[in-house]
Structures are given as structure tokens and as C-alpha cells.
Protein backbone atom coordinates (compact mmCIF):
# COMPACT_ATOMS: atom_id res chain seq x y z
CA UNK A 1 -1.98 68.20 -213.70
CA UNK A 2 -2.49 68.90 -209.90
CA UNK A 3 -2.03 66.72 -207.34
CA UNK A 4 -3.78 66.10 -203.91
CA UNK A 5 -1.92 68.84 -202.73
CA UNK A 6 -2.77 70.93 -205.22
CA UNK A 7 0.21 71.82 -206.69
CA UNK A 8 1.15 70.64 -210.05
CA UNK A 9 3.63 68.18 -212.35
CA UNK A 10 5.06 69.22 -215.75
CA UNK A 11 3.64 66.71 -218.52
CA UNK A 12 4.94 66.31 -221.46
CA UNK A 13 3.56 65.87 -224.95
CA UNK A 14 3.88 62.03 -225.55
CA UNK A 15 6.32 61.63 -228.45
CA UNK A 16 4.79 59.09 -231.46
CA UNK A 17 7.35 56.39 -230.09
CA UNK A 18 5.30 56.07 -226.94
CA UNK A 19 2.28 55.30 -229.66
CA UNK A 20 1.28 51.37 -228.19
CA UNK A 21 3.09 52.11 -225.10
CA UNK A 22 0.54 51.65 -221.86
CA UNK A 23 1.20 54.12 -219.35
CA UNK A 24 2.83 52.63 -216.87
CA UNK A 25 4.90 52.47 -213.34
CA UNK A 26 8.34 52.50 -214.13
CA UNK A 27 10.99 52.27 -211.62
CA UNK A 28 14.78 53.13 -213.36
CA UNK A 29 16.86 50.68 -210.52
CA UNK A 30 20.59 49.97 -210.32
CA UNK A 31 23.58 51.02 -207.97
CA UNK A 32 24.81 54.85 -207.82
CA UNK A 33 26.49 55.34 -211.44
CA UNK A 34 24.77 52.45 -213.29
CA UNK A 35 23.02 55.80 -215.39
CA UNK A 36 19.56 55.91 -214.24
CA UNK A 37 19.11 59.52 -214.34
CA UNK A 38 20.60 59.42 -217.80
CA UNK A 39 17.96 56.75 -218.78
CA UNK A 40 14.93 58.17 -216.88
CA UNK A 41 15.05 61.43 -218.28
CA UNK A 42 15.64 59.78 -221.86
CA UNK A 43 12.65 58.04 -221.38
CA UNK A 44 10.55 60.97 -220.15
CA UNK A 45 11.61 62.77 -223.22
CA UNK A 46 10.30 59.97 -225.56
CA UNK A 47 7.15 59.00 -223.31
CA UNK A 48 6.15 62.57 -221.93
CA UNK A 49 5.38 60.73 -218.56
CA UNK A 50 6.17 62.44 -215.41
CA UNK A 51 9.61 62.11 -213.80
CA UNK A 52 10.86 62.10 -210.07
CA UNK A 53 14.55 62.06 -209.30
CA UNK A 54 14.34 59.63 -206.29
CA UNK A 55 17.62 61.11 -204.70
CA UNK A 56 15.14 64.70 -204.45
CA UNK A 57 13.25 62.16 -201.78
CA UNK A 58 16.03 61.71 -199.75
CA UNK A 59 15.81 62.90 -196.04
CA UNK A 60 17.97 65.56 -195.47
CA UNK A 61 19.60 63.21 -192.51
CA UNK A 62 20.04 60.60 -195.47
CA UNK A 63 21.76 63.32 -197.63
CA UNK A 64 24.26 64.34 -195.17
CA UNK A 65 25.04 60.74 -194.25
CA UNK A 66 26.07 60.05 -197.42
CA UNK A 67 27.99 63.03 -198.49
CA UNK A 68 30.09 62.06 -195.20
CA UNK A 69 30.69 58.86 -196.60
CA UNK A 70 28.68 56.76 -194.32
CA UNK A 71 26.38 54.19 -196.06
CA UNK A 72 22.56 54.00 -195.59
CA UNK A 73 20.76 51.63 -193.62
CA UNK A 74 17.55 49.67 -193.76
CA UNK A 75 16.36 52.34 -190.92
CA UNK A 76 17.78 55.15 -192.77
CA UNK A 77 15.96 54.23 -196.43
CA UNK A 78 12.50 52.97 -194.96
CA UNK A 79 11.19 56.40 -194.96
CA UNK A 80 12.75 57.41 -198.65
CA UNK A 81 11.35 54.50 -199.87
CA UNK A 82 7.93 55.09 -198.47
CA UNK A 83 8.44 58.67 -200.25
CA UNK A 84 9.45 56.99 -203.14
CA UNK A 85 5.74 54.70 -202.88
CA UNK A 86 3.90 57.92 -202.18
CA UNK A 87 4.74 59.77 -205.52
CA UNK A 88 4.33 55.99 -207.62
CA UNK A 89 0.87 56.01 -205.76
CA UNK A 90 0.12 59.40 -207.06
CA UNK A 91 0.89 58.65 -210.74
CA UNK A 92 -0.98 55.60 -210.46
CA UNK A 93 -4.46 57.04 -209.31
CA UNK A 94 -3.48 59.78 -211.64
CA UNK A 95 -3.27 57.85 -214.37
CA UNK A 96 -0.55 59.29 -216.30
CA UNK A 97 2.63 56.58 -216.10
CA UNK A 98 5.69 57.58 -214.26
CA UNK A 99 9.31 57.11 -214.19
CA UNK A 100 11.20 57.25 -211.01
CA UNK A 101 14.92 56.69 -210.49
CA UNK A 102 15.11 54.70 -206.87
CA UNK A 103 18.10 52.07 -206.10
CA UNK A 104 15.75 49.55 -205.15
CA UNK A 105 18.84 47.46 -204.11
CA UNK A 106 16.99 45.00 -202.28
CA UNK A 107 13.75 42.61 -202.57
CA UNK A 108 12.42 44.10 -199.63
CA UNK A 109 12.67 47.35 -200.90
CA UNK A 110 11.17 46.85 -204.17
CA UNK A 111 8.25 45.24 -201.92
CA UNK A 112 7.69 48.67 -200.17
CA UNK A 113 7.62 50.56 -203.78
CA UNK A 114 5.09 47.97 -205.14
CA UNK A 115 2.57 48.41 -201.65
CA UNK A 116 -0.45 48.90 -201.80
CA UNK A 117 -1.05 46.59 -204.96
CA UNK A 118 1.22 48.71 -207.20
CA UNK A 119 3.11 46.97 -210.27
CA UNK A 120 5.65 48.89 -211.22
CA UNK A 121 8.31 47.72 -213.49
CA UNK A 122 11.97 47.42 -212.19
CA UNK A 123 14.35 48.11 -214.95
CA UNK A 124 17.28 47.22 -213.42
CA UNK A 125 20.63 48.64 -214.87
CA UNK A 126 23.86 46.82 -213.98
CA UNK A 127 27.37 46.79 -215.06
CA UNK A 128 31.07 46.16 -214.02
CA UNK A 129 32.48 47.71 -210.64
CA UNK A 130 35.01 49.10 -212.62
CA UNK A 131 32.75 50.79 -215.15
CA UNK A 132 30.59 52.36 -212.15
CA UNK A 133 33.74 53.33 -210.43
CA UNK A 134 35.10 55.77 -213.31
CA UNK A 135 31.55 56.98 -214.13
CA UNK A 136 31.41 58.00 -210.03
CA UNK A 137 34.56 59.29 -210.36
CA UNK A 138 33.77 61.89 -213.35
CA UNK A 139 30.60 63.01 -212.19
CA UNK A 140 30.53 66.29 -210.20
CA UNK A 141 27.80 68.08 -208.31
CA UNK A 142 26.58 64.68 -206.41
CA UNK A 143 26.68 64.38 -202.71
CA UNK A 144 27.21 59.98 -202.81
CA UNK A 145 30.71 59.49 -203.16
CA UNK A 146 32.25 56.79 -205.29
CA UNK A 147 33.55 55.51 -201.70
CA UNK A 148 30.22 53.84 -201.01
CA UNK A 149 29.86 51.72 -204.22
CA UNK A 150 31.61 49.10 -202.53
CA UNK A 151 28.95 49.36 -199.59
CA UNK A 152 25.92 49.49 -202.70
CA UNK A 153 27.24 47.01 -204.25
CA UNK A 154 27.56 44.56 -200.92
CA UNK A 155 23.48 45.59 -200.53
CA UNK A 156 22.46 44.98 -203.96
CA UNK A 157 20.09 41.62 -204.69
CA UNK A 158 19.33 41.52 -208.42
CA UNK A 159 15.19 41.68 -209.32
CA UNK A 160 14.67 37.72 -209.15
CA UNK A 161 12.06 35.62 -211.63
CA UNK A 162 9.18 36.53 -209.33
CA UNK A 163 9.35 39.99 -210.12
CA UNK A 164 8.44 42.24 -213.02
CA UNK A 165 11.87 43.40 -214.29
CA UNK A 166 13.81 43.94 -217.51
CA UNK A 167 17.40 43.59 -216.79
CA UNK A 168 19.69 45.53 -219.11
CA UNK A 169 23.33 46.07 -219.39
CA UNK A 170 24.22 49.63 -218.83
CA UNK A 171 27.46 49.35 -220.98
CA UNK A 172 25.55 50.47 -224.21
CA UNK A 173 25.19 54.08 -225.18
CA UNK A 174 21.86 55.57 -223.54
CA UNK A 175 20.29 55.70 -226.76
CA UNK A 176 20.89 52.02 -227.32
CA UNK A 177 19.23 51.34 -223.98
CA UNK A 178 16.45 53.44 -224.50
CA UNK A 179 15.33 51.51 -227.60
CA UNK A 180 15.82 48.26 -225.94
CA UNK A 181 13.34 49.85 -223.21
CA UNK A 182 10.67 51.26 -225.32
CA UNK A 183 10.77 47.95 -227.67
CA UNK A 184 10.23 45.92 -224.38
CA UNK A 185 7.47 48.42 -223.06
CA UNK A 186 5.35 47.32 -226.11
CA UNK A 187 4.89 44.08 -225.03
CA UNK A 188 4.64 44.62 -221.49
């Protein structure tokens, strides 16, 4: 499917679970190691809607920052997040759902992902420190180091009542999470 750019996103066939499923925004949320990727590309394999790693949206700046350790700050994730809006934007007008992985740690972040009237839904993934620490720990080829949870975790405000958001424990195996997703996406 192109976009205005005219380049184009791989679509997948939807899979017969997604059969009752509305396509919609879906924004995977949670601090680094809470398994968004893990559950973002799980459900782009059983939806067929199109994905976007929201780390790939990171400034280059933002990268480097964080591979050195430094945490983010409101000035250095305005722009990602607008980046972030941008490629929800697209998928709305385009009509086809979308899943994007995105920390979203605070309210006023998930306001700039939801401008300009979007509704996406924040699944927000959360479980213990010590969990997220060993999970940081094993996982190789990722420029945020498991030094900045701590800073994450300081910055994190859990999605509140007056926002659209399925809070889920992240302690479950992936497929186990999944299901709870998709069975929640039908009545959504």
C-alpha cells in the first residue's frame, strides 16, 4: 500500500483470529524490557496490520544519548513522538489499523500520539523492576542500556481512567498476552 510519499508498507494477510476485530490504532506502551516488540510483532502476525518499531523513529541525537547512558528528556522525545503521531496518522487515513511500539511513559505524551483527534489504544505492559532488569540484561543488539530503567521507570505515569487503555501484566508468556489482547480487541 503506498503512502504519501509514495513508497510502500508490507501488509499482511489478516489471519481468521482478527475475523470481528476493527482495524484499529494500537499503541504497544510500557518501559524498555516490559516486551513490546515481542507483543507487537505477535500481534501483527495474527492481525496482518502494519507494524512500526517506534525505537526506528528515534533521532539519531536520541540514539546516541541513550547508548551513552544518558536518559531522554521531554525536549529530546517531543520530536520522536511527533514521528511516532505522523506514522499513526498515516495508518489512520489509510485505513488499515496499526501497531506501534512507543513508551508513551507519560500522559502528555500519549496526548501528542492521540493529536489530531486520533484514538489509539494504549496497551500498556508493566511488570516488576526486577523482572525488566534481567530481561535488559539478556537482551543484546539494543543501544538503551538496562542503566536507564531506573530513570524510565522514575518517568513512567500509568494510562489513567480517562484514557483508552488495557493494562496487562507482562509476566505471562507472549502467547498468553496475545490472547488476552485479541479477546479484548473484540469488544473494543
Amino acid at each position: 500500500m503506498p503512502n504519501e510519499n509514495g513508497s510502500s508498507k508490507t501488509v499482511l494477510p489478516t489471519q481468521p483470529v482478527a475475523e470481528g476485530i476493527k482495524k484499529r490504532l494500537l499503541v504497544i506502551m510500557g518501559v524498555s524490557g516490559s516486551g513490546k516488540t515481542t507483543i507487537a510483532e505477535g500481534l501483527r502476525n495474527e492481525l496482518g496490520w502494519p507494524f512500526q518499531e517506534g525505537d526506528d523513529l528515534h533521532p539519531a541525537a536520541n540514539v546516541a544519548k541513550m547508548a551513552a547512558s544518558i536518559p531522554l528528556n521531554d525536549e529530546d522525545r517531543w520530536p520522536w513522538l511527533a514521528r511516532c503521531q505522523e506514522w499513526l496518522a498515516e495508518c489512520e487515513q489509510a485505513g488499515t489499523g496499526g501497531i506501534l511500539t512507543c513508551s508513551a511513559l507519560k500522559h502528555s505524551y500519549r496526548d501528542v500520539l492521540r493529536k489530531g483527534g486520533l484514538d489509539p489504544i494504549f496497551i500498556y505492559l508493566h511488570t516488576t523492576e526486577s523482572v525488566l532488569l534481567e530481561r535488559l540484561k539478556r537482551r543484546r543488539g539494543h543501544y538503551m542500556p538496562p542503566t536507564l530503567l531506573p530513570s524510565q521507570l522514575q518517568t513512567l505515569e500509568a494510562p489513567g481512567t480517562d484514557e483508552h487503555a488495557l493494562s496487562i501484566s507482562a509476566e505471562a508468556n507472549p502467547a498468553e498476552t496475545i490472547a488476552e489482547i485479541l479477546s479484548y480487541l473484540k469488544t473494543a
